[in-house]
C-alpha atoms as a PDB file:
ATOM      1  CA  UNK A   1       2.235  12.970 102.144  1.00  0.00           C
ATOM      2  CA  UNK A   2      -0.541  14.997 103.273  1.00  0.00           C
ATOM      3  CA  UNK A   3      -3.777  14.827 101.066  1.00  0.00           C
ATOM      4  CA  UNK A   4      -6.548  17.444 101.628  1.00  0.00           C
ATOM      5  CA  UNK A   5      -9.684  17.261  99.577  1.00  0.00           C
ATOM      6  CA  UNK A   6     -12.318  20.212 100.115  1.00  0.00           C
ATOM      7  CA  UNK A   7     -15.549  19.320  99.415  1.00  0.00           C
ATOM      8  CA  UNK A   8     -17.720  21.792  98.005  1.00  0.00           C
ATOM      9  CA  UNK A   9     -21.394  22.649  95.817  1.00  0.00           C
ATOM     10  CA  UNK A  10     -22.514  25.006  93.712  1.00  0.00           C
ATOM     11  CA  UNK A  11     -19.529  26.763  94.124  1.00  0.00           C
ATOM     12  CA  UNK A  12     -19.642  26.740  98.385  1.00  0.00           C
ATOM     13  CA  UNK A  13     -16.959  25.212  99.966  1.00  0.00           C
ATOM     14  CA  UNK A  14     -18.288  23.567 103.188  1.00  0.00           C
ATOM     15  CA  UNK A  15     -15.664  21.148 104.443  1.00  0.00           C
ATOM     16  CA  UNK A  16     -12.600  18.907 103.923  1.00  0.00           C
ATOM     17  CA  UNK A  17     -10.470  16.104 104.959  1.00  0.00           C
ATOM     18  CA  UNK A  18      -6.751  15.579 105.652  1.00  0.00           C
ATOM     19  CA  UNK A  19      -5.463  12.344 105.058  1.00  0.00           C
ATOM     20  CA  UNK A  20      -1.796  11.426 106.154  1.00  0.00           C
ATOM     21  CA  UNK A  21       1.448  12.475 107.302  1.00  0.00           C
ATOM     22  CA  UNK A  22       3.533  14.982 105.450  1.00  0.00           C
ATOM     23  CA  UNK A  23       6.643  13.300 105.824  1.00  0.00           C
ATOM     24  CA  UNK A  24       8.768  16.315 106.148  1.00  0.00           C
ATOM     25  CA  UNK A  25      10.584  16.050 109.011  1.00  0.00           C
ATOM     26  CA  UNK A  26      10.390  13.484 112.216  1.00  0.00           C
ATOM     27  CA  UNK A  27       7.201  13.904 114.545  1.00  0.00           C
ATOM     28  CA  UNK A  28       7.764  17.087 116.273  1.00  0.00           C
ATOM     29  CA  UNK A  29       9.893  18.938 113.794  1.00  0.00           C
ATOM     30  CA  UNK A  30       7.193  18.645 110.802  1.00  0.00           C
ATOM     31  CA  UNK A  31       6.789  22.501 109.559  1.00  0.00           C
ATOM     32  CA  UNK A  32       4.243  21.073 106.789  1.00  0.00           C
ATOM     33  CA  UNK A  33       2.560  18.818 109.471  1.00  0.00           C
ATOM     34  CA  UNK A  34       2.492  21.773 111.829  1.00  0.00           C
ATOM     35  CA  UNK A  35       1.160  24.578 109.724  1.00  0.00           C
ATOM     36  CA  UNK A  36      -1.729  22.208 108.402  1.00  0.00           C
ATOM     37  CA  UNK A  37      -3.196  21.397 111.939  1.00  0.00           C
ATOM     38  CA  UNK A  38      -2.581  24.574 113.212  1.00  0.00           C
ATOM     39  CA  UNK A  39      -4.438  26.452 110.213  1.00  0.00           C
ATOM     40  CA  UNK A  40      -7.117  23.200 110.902  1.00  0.00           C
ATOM     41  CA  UNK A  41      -7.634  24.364 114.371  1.00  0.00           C
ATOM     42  CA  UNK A  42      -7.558  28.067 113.429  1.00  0.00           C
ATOM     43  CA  UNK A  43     -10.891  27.091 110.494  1.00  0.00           C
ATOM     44  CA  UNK A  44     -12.129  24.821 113.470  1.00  0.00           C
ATOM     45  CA  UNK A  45     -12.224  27.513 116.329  1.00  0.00           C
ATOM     46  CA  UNK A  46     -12.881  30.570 113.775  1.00  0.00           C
ATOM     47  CA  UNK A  47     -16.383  28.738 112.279  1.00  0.00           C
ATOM     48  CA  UNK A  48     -17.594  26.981 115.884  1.00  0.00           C
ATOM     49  CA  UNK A  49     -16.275  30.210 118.376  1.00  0.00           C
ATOM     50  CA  UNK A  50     -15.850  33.346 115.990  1.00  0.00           C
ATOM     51  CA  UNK A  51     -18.928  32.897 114.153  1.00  0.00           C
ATOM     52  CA  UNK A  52     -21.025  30.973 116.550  1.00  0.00           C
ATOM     53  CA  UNK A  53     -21.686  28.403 113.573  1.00  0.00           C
ATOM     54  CA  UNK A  54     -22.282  24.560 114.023  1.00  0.00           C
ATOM     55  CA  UNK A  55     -18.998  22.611 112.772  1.00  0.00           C
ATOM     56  CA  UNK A  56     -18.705  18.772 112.648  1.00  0.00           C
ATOM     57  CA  UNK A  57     -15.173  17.622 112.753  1.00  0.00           C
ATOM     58  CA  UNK A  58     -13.500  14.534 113.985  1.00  0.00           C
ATOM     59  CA  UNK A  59      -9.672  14.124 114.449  1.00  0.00           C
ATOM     60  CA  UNK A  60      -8.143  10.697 114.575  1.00  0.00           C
ATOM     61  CA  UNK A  61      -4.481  10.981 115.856  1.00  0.00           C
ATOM     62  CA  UNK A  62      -3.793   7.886 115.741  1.00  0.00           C
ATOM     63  CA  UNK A  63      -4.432   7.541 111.696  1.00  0.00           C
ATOM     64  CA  UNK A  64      -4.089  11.147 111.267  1.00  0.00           C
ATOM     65  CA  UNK A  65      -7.134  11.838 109.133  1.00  0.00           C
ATOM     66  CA  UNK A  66      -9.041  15.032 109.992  1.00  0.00           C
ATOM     67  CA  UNK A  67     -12.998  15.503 108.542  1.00  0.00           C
ATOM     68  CA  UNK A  68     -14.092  19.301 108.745  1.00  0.00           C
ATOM     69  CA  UNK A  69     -18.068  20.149 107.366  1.00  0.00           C
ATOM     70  CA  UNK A  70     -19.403  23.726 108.393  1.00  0.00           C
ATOM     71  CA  UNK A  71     -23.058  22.874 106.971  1.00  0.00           C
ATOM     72  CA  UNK A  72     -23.723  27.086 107.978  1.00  0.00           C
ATOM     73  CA  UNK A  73     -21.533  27.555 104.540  1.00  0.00           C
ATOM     74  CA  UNK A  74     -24.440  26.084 102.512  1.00  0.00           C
ATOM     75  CA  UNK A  75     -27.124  28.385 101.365  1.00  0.00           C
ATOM     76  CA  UNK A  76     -30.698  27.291 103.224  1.00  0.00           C
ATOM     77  CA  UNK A  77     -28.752  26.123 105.912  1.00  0.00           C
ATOM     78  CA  UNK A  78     -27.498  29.069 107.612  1.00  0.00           C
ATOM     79  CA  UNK A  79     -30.251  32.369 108.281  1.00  0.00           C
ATOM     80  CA  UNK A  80     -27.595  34.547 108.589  1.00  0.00           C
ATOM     81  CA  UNK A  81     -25.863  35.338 104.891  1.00  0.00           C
ATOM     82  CA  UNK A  82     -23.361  37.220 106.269  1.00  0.00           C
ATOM     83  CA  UNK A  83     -22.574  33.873 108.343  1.00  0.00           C
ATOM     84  CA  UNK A  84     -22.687  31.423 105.484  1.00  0.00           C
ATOM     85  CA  UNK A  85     -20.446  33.587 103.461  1.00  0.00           C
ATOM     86  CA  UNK A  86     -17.966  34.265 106.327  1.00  0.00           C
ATOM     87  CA  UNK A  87     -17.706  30.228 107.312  1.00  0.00           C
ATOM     88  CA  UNK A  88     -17.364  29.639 103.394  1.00  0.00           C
ATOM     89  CA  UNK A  89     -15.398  32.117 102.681  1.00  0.00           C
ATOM     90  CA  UNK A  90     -12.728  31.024 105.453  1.00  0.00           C
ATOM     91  CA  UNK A  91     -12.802  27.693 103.905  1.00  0.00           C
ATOM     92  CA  UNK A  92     -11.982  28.649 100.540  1.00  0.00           C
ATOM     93  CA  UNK A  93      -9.241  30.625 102.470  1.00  0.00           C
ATOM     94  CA  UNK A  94      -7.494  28.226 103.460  1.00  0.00           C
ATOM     95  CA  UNK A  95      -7.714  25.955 100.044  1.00  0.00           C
ATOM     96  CA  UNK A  96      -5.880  28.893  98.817  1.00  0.00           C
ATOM     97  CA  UNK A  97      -3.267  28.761 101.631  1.00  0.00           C
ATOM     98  CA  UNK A  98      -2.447  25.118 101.070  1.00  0.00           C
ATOM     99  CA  UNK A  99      -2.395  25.682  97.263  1.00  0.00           C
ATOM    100  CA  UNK A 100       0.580  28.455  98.087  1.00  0.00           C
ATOM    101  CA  UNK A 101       2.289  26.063 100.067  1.00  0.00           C
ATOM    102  CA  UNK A 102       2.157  23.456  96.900  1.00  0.00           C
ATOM    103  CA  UNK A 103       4.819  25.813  94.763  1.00  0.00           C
ATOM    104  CA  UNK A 104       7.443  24.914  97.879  1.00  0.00           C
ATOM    105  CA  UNK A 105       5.996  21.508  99.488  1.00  0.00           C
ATOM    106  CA  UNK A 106       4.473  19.391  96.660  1.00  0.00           C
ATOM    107  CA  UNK A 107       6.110  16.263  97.717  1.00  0.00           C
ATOM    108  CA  UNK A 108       4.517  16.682 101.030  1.00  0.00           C
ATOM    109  CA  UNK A 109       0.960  17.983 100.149  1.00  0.00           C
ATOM    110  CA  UNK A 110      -1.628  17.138  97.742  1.00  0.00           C
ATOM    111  CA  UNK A 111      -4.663  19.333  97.347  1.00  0.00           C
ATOM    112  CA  UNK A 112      -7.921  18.544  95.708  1.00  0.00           C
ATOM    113  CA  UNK A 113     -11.388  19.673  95.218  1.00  0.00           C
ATOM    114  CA  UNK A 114     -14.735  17.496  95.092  1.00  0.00           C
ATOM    115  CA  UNK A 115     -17.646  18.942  93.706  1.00  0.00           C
ATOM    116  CA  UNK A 116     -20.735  17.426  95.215  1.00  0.00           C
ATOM    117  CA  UNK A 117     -24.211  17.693  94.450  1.00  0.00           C
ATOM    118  CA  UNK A 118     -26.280  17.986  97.900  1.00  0.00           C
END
Protein backbone atom coordinates (compact mmCIF):
# COMPACT_ATOMS: atom_id res chain seq x y z
CA UNK A 1 0.00 0.00 0.00
CA UNK A 2 0.80 3.45 -0.75
CA UNK A 3 0.53 5.95 2.25
CA UNK A 4 0.58 9.73 1.53
CA UNK A 5 0.39 12.15 4.40
CA UNK A 6 0.19 16.02 3.43
CA UNK A 7 1.43 18.10 5.85
CA UNK A 8 -0.13 21.30 6.28
CA UNK A 9 -0.78 24.76 8.86
CA UNK A 10 -3.19 27.03 9.37
CA UNK A 11 -5.02 25.64 6.74
CA UNK A 12 -1.82 25.76 3.93
CA UNK A 13 -0.86 22.71 2.59
CA UNK A 14 2.94 22.85 1.97
CA UNK A 15 4.18 19.32 1.42
CA UNK A 16 3.83 15.51 1.76
CA UNK A 17 5.31 12.16 1.79
CA UNK A 18 4.66 8.84 0.01
CA UNK A 19 5.50 5.90 1.77
CA UNK A 20 5.38 2.40 -0.03
CA UNK A 21 4.38 0.39 -2.84
CA UNK A 22 0.82 0.16 -4.00
CA UNK A 23 0.81 -3.34 -4.61
CA UNK A 24 -1.44 -3.30 -7.55
CA UNK A 25 0.11 -4.90 -10.12
CA UNK A 26 3.96 -6.21 -10.67
CA UNK A 27 6.69 -3.36 -11.10
CA UNK A 28 5.99 -1.94 -14.40
CA UNK A 29 2.31 -2.60 -14.76
CA UNK A 30 1.32 -0.61 -11.39
CA UNK A 31 -1.56 1.96 -12.66
CA UNK A 32 -1.82 3.17 -8.83
CA UNK A 33 2.06 3.23 -8.56
CA UNK A 34 2.19 5.04 -11.88
CA UNK A 35 -0.39 7.74 -11.54
CA UNK A 36 1.07 8.68 -7.98
CA UNK A 37 4.70 9.43 -9.24
CA UNK A 38 3.65 10.80 -12.26
CA UNK A 39 1.13 13.38 -10.54
CA UNK A 40 4.47 13.65 -7.90
CA UNK A 41 6.59 14.78 -10.71
CA UNK A 42 3.83 16.89 -12.31
CA UNK A 43 3.50 18.99 -8.29
CA UNK A 44 7.43 18.69 -8.41
CA UNK A 45 8.09 20.37 -11.89
CA UNK A 46 4.78 22.67 -11.70
CA UNK A 47 6.05 24.42 -8.07
CA UNK A 48 10.15 24.40 -8.93
CA UNK A 49 9.70 25.25 -13.11
CA UNK A 50 6.04 26.72 -13.54
CA UNK A 51 6.14 28.93 -10.69
CA UNK A 52 9.78 29.53 -10.25
CA UNK A 53 9.26 28.53 -6.42
CA UNK A 54 11.94 26.76 -4.18
CA UNK A 55 10.81 22.95 -3.62
CA UNK A 56 12.72 20.46 -1.38
CA UNK A 57 12.06 16.93 -2.31
CA UNK A 58 14.01 13.77 -2.04
CA UNK A 59 13.09 10.44 -3.79
CA UNK A 60 14.47 7.19 -2.51
CA UNK A 61 13.83 4.40 -5.14
CA UNK A 62 15.18 2.03 -3.53
CA UNK A 63 12.64 2.31 -0.31
CA UNK A 64 10.20 4.14 -2.31
CA UNK A 65 9.44 6.99 0.05
CA UNK A 66 9.05 10.42 -1.59
CA UNK A 67 9.27 13.88 0.84
CA UNK A 68 7.75 17.00 -1.08
CA UNK A 69 7.82 20.70 1.09
CA UNK A 70 7.13 23.89 -1.15
CA UNK A 71 7.97 26.34 1.92
CA UNK A 72 6.66 29.36 -0.97
CA UNK A 73 3.01 27.83 0.11
CA UNK A 74 3.46 29.30 3.63
CA UNK A 75 2.39 32.81 4.21
CA UNK A 76 5.76 35.09 5.17
CA UNK A 77 7.62 32.85 3.19
CA UNK A 78 6.77 33.57 -0.25
CA UNK A 79 6.52 37.75 -1.46
CA UNK A 80 4.51 36.87 -4.12
CA UNK A 81 0.67 35.90 -2.85
CA UNK A 82 -0.33 34.99 -6.00
CA UNK A 83 2.74 32.41 -5.75
CA UNK A 84 2.02 31.04 -2.32
CA UNK A 85 -1.54 30.47 -3.22
CA UNK A 86 -0.77 28.89 -6.64
CA UNK A 87 2.08 26.32 -5.02
CA UNK A 88 -0.61 25.66 -2.17
CA UNK A 89 -3.27 25.51 -4.03
CA UNK A 90 -1.67 22.73 -6.42
CA UNK A 91 -0.95 20.83 -3.36
CA UNK A 92 -4.27 20.69 -2.01
CA UNK A 93 -5.01 19.65 -5.69
CA UNK A 94 -3.64 16.84 -5.70
CA UNK A 95 -4.82 15.65 -1.95
CA UNK A 96 -8.06 15.88 -3.66
CA UNK A 97 -6.93 13.71 -6.63
CA UNK A 98 -5.66 10.90 -4.44
CA UNK A 99 -8.80 11.16 -2.23
CA UNK A 100 -10.88 10.38 -5.74
CA UNK A 101 -8.77 7.61 -6.40
CA UNK A 102 -9.62 6.16 -2.65
CA UNK A 103 -13.53 5.37 -3.78
CA UNK A 104 -11.76 2.74 -6.49
CA UNK A 105 -8.13 1.93 -4.92
CA UNK A 106 -8.46 1.90 -1.09
CA UNK A 107 -6.59 -1.25 -0.66
CA UNK A 108 -3.76 0.32 -2.45
CA UNK A 109 -3.74 3.95 -1.07
CA UNK A 110 -4.04 5.53 2.18
CA UNK A 111 -4.35 9.27 2.48
CA UNK A 112 -3.86 11.44 5.48
CA UNK A 113 -3.49 14.90 6.65
CA UNK A 114 -1.07 16.34 9.49
CA UNK A 115 -1.76 19.53 10.84
CA UNK A 116 1.40 21.16 12.08
CA UNK A 117 2.04 24.12 13.95
CA UNK A 118 5.23 26.00 12.36
Amino acid sequence: MTKVIFFKTNGVFYGFEEQGHAGYAEEGHDIVCAAVSAMTMLIINAIEVGYASDVDYSIDEKTTNVRVIARGALPGVEADEKKQFAVSGLIQAYYYQLNDMLEEYYDYLDVEVQELHL
